[in-house]
C-alpha atoms as a PDB file:
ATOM      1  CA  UNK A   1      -3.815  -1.398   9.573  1.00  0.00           C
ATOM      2  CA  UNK A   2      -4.543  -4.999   8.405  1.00  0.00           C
ATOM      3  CA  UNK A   3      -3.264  -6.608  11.307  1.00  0.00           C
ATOM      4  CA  UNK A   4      -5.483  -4.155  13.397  1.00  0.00           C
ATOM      5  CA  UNK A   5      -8.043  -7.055  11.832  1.00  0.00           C
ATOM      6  CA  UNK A   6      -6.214  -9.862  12.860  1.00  0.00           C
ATOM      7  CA  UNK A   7      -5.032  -9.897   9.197  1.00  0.00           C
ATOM      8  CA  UNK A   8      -1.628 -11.238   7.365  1.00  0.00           C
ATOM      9  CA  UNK A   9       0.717  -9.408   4.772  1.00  0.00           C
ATOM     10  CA  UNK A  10       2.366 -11.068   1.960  1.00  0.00           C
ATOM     11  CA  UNK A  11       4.841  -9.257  -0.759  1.00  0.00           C
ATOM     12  CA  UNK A  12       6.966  -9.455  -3.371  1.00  0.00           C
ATOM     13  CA  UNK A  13       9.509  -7.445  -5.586  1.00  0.00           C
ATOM     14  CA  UNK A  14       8.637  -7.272  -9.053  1.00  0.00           C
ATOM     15  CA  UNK A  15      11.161  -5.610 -10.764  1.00  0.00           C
ATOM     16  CA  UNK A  16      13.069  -2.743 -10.044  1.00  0.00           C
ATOM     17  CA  UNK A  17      11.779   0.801 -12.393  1.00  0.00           C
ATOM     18  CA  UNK A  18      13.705   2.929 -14.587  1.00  0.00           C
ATOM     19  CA  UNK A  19      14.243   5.726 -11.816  1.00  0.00           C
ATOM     20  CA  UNK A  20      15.185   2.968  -9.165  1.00  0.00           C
ATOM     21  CA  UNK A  21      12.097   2.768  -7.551  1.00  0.00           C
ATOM     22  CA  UNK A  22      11.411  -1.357  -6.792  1.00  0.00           C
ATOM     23  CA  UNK A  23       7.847  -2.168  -7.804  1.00  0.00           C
ATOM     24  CA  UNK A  24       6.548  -4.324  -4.792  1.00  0.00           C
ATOM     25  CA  UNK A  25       3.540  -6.449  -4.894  1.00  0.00           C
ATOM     26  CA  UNK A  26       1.900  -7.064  -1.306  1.00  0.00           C
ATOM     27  CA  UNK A  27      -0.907  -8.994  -0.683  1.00  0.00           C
ATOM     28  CA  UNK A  28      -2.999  -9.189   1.918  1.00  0.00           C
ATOM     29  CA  UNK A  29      -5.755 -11.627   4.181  1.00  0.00           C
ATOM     30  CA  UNK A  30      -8.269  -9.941   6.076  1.00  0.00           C
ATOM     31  CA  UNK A  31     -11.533 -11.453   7.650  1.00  0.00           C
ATOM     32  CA  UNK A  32     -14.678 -11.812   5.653  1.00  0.00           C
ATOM     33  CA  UNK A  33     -16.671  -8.759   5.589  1.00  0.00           C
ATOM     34  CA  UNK A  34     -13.879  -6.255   6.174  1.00  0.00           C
ATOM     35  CA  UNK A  35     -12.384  -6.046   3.116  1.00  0.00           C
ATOM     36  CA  UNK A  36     -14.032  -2.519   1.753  1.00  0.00           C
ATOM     37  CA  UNK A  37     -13.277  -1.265   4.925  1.00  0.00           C
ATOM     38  CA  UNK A  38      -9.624  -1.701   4.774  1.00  0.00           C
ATOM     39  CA  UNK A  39      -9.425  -1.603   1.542  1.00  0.00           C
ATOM     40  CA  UNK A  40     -10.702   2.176   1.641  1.00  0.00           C
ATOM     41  CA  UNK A  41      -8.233   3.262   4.154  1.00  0.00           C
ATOM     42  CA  UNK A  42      -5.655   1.601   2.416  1.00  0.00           C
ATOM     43  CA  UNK A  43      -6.396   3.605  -0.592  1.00  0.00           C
ATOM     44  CA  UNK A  44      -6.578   6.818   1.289  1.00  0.00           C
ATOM     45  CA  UNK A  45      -3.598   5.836   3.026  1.00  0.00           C
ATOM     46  CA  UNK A  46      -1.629   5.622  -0.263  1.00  0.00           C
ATOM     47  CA  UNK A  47      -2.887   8.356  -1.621  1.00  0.00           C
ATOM     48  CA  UNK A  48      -1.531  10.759   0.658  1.00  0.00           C
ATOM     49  CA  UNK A  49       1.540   9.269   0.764  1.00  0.00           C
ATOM     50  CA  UNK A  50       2.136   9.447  -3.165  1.00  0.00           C
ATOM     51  CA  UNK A  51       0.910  13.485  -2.312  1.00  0.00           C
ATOM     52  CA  UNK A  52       3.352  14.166   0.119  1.00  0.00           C
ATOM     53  CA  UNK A  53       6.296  12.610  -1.422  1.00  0.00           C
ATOM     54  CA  UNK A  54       5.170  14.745  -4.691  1.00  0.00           C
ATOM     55  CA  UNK A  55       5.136  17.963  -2.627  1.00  0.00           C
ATOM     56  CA  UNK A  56       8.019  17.198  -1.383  1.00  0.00           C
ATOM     57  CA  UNK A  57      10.143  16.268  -4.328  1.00  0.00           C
ATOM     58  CA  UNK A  58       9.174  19.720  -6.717  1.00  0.00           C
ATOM     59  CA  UNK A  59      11.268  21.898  -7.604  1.00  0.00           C
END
């Protein structure tokens, strides 16, 4: 998605969580003015995935 606008991705690990899970920080350059835009579909885009690995991990 970000490079779709000619963009650059940065990250980190933070730490890793109680239940295993590693807490990454990424970071992110996009052009001027598109920021909101990605930054939306980003959102939405993590969203769903936090959804679908909840429905998938009930019991």
């Amino acid at each position: 998605m970000i490079k779709e606008y000619n963009g650059k991705t940065h990250g980190s690990q933070s730490h890793i969580l109680a239940n295993d899970f590693i807490q990454i920080i990424v970071y992110y350059e996009i052009p001027e003015g598109k920021r909101e835009e990605i930054k939306e579909k980003f959102d939405d885009f993590v969203r769903n995935e936090r959804r679908s690995y909840s429905n998938s991990h009930r019991q």
